[in-house]
C-alpha atoms as a PDB file:
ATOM      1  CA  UNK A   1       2.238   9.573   9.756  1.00  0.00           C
ATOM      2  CA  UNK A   2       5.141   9.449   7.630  1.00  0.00           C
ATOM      3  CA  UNK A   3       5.555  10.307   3.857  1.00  0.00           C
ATOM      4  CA  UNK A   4       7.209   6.838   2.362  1.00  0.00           C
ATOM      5  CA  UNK A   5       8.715   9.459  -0.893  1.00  0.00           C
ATOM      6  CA  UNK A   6      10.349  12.249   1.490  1.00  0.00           C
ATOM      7  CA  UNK A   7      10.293  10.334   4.931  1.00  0.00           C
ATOM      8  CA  UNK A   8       8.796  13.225   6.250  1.00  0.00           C
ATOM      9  CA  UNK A   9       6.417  13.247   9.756  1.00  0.00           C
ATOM     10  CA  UNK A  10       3.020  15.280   9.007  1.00  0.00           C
ATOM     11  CA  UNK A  11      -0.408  15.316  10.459  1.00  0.00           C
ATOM     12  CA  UNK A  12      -3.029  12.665   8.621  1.00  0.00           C
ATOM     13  CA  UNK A  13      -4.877  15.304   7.308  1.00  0.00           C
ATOM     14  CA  UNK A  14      -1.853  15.600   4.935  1.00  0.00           C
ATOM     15  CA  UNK A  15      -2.165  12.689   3.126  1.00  0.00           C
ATOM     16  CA  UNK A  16      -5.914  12.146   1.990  1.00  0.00           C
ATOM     17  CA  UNK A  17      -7.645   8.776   1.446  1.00  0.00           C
ATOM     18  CA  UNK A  18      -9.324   7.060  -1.068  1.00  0.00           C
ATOM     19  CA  UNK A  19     -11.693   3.937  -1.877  1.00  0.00           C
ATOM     20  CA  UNK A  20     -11.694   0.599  -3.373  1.00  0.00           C
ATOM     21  CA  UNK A  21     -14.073   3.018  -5.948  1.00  0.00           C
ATOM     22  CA  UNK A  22     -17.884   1.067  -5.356  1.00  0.00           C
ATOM     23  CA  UNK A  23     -18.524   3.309  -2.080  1.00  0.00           C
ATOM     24  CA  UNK A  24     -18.945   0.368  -0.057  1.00  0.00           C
ATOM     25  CA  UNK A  25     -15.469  -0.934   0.909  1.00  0.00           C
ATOM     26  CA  UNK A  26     -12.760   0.468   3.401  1.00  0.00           C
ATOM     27  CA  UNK A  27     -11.449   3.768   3.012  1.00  0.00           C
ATOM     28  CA  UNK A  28      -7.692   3.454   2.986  1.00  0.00           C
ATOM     29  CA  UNK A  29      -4.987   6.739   3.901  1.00  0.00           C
ATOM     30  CA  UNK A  30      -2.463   7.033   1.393  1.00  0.00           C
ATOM     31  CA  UNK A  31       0.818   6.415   2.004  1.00  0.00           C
ATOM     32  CA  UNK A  32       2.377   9.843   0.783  1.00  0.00           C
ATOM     33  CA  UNK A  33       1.671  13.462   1.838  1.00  0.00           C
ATOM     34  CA  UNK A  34      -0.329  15.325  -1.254  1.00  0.00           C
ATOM     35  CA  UNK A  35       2.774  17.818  -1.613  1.00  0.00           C
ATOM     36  CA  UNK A  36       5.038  14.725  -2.954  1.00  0.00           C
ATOM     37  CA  UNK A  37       1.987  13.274  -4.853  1.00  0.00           C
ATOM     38  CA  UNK A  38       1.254  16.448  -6.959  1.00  0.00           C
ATOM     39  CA  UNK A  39       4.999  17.373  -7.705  1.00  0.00           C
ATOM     40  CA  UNK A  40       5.405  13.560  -8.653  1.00  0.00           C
ATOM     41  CA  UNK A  41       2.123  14.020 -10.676  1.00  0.00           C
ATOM     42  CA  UNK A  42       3.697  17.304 -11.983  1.00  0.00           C
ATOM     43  CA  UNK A  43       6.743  16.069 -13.210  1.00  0.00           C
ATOM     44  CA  UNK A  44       5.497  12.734 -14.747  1.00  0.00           C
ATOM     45  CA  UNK A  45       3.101  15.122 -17.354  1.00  0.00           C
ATOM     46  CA  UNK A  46       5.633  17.198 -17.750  1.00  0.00           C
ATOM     47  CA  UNK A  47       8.822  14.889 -17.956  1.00  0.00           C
ATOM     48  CA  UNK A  48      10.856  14.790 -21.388  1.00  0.00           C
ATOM     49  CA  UNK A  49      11.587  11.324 -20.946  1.00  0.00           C
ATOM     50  CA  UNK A  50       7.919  10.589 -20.756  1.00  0.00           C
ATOM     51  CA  UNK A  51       6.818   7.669 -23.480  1.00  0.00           C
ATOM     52  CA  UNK A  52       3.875  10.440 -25.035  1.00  0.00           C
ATOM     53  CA  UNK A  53       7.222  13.157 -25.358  1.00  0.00           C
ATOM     54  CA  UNK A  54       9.253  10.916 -27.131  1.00  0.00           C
ATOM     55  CA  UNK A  55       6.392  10.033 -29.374  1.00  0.00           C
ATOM     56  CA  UNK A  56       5.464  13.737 -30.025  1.00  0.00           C
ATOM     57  CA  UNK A  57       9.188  14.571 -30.828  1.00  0.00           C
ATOM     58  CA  UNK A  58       9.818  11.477 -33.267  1.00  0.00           C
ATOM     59  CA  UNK A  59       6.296  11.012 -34.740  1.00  0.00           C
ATOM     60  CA  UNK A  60       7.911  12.132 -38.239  1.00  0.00           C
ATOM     61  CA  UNK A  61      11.039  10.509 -37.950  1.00  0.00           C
ATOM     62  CA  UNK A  62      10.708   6.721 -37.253  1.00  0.00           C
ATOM     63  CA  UNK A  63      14.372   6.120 -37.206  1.00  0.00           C
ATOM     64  CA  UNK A  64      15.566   8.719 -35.087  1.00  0.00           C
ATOM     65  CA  UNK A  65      12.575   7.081 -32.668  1.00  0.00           C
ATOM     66  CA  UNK A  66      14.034   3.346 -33.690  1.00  0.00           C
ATOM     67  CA  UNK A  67      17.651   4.601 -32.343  1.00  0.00           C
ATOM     68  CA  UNK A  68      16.578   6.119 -29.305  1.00  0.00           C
ATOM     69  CA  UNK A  69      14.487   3.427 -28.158  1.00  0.00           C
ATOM     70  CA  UNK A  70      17.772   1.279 -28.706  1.00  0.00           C
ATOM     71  CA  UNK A  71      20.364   3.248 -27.404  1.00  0.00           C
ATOM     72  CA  UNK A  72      17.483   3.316 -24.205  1.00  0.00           C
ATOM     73  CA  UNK A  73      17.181  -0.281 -24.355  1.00  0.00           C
ATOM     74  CA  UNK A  74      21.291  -0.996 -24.249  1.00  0.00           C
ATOM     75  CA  UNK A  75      21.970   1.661 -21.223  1.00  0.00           C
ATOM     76  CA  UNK A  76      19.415  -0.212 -19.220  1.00  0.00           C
ATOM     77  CA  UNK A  77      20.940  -3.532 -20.501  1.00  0.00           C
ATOM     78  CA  UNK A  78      24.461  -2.128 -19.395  1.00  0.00           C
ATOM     79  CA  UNK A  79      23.234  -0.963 -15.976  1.00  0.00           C
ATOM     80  CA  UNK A  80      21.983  -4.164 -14.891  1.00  0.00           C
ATOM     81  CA  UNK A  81      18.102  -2.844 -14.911  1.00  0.00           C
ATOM     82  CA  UNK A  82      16.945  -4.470 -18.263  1.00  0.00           C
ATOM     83  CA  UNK A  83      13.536  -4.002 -19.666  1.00  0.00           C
ATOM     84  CA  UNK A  84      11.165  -7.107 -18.922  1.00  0.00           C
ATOM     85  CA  UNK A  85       8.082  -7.858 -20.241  1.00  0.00           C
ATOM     86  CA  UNK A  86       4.667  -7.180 -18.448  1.00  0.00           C
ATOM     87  CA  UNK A  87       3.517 -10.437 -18.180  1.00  0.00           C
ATOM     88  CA  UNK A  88       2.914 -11.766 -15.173  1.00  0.00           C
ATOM     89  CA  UNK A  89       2.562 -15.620 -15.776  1.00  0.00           C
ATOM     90  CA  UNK A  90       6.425 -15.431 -17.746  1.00  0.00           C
ATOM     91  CA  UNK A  91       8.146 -15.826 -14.656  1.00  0.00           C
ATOM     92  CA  UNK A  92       5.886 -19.150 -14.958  1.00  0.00           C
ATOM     93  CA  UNK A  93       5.919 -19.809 -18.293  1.00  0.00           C
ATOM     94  CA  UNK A  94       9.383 -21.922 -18.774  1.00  0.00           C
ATOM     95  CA  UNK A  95       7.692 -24.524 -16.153  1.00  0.00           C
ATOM     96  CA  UNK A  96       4.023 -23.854 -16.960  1.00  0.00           C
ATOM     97  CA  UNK A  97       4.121 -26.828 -19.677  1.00  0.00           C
ATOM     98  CA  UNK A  98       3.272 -30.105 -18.483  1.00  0.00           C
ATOM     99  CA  UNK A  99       5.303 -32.788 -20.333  1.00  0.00           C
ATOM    100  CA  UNK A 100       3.611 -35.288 -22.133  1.00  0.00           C
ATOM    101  CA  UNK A 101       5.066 -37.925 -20.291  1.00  0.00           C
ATOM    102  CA  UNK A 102       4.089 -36.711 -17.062  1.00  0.00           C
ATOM    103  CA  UNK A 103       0.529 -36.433 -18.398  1.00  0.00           C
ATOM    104  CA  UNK A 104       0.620 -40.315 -19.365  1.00  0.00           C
ATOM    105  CA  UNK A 105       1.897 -41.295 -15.962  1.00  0.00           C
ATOM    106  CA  UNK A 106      -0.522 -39.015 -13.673  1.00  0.00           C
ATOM    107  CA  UNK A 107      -3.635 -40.900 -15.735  1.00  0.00           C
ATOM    108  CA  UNK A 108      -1.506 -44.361 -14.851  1.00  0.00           C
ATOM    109  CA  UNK A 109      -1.079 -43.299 -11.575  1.00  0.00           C
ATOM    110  CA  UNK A 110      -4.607 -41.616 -10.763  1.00  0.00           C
ATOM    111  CA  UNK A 111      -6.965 -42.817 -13.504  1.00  0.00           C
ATOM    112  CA  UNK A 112      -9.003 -40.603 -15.411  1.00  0.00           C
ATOM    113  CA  UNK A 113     -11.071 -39.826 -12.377  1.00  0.00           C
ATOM    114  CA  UNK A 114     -11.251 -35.953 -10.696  1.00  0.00           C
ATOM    115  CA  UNK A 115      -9.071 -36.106  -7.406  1.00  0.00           C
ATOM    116  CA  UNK A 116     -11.424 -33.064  -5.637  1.00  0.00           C
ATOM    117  CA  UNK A 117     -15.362 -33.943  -6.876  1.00  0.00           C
ATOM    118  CA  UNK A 118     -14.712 -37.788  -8.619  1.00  0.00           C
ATOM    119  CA  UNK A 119     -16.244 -36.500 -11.811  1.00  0.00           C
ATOM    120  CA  UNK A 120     -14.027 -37.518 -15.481  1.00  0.00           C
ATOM    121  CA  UNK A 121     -11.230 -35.345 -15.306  1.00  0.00           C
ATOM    122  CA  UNK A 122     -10.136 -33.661 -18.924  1.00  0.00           C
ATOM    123  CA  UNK A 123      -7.159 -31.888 -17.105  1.00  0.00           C
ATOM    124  CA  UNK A 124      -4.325 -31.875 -15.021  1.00  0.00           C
ATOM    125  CA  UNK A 125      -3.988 -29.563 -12.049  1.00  0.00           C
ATOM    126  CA  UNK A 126      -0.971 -28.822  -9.857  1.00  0.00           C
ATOM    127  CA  UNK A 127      -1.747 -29.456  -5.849  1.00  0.00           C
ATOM    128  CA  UNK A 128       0.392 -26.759  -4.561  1.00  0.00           C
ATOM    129  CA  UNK A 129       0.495 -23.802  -8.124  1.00  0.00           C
ATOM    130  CA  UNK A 130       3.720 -22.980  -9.950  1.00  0.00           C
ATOM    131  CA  UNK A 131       3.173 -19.522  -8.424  1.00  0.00           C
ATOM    132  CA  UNK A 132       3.389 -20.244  -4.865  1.00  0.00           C
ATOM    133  CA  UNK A 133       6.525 -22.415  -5.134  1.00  0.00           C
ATOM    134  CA  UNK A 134       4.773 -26.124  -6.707  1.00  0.00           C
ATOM    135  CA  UNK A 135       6.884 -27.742  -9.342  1.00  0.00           C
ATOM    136  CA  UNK A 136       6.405 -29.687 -12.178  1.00  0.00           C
ATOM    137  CA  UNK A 137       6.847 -33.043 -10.687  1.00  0.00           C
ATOM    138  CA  UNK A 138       4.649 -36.113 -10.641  1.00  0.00           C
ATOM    139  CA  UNK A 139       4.334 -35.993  -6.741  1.00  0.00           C
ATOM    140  CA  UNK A 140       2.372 -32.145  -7.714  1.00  0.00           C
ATOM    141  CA  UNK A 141       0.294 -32.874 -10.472  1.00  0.00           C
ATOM    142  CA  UNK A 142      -3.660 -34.932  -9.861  1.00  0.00           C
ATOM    143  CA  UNK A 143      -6.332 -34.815 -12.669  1.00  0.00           C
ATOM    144  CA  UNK A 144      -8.570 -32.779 -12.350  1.00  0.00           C
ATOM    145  CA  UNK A 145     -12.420 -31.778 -14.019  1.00  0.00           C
ATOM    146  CA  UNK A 146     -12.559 -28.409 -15.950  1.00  0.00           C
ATOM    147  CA  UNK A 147     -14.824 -26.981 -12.965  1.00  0.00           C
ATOM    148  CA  UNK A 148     -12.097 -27.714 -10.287  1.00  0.00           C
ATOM    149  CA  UNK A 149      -9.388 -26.952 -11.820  1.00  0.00           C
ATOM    150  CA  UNK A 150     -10.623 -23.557 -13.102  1.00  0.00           C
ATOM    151  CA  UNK A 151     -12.093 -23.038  -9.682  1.00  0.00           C
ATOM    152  CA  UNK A 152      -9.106 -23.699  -7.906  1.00  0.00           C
ATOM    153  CA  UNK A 153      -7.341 -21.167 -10.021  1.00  0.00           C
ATOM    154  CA  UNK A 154      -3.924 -20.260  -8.266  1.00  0.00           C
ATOM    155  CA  UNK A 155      -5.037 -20.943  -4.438  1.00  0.00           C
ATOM    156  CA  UNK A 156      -3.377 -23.540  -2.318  1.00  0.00           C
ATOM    157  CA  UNK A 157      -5.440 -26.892  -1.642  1.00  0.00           C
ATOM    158  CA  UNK A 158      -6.747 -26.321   1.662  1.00  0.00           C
ATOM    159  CA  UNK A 159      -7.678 -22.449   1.635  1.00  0.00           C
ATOM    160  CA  UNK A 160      -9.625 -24.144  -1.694  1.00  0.00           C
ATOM    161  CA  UNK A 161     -11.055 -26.909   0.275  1.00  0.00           C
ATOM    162  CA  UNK A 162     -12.378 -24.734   2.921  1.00  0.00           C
ATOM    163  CA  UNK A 163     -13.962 -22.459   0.446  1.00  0.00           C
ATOM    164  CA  UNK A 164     -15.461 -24.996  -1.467  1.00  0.00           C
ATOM    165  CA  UNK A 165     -16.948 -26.703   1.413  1.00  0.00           C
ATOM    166  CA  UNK A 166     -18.068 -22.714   3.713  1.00  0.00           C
END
């Protein structure tokens, strides 16, 4: 196998395994030798630049800490690499809204009647999700019950469908 950190050819027995953590799934290799994962290990506990360092040196003084976290913040603005926020529906969230007119005109459209199990429908679900490409366009959007549309979650219609129904 090769090491994907030093690109390195070893034996499997070099790289250990490990488990989904219940005992009952697969067991899986992992994908770099155990000399690059302990000197990685190593040198993330024992790395200056580590957050818990940084919070150790400037526990007393907040505004040496306030300044350094700035001047960080600006060199990785600068380099192109800025910090972004853990979220992972913001990539979303600047199309996640559904207008209010578009909300008027799917009920026109469709009624007030659930387009998956023909129950009332309280809420409006996109066909294909904003995560896997769908928009926020008229031709997307159907009403949709509480129980489908929180069932449905992020999947596409038909891998739904075929779960729903198997």
């Amino acid at each position: 196998m090769v090491c994907n950190r030093c690109s390195s050819d070893k034996p499997e027995s070099n790289f250990g395994t490990y488990s989904n953590g219940n005992g009952k799934g697969r067991i899986y290799t992992r994908k770099q030798c155990l000399k690059c994962r302990t000197a990685f290990r190593n040198k993330e506990k024992n790395s200056e630049c580590s957050l818990r360092c940084w919070r150790k040196k400037f526990s007393k003084n907040k505004e040496a800490w306030n300044s350094k976290v700035r001047e960080y913040r600006l060199k990785r603005k600068l380099s192109g690499n800025p910090i972004k926020r853990n979220c992972a529906s913001d990539k979303y969230r600047s199309n996640s809204r559904i207008n209010i007119f578009f909300r008027a005109e799917v009920r026109r459209i469709y009624g007030t009647i659930c387009s998956y199990c023909f129950l009332e429908a309280k809420t409006i679900d996109h066909v294909v999700p904003l995560n896997k490409g769908g928009l926020n366009e008229i031709e997307n959007l159907v009403p949709a019950c509480n129980s489908c549309n929180s069932s449905k979650q992020d999947q596409h219609l038909t891998f739904w469908l075929a779960r729903k129904a198997g």
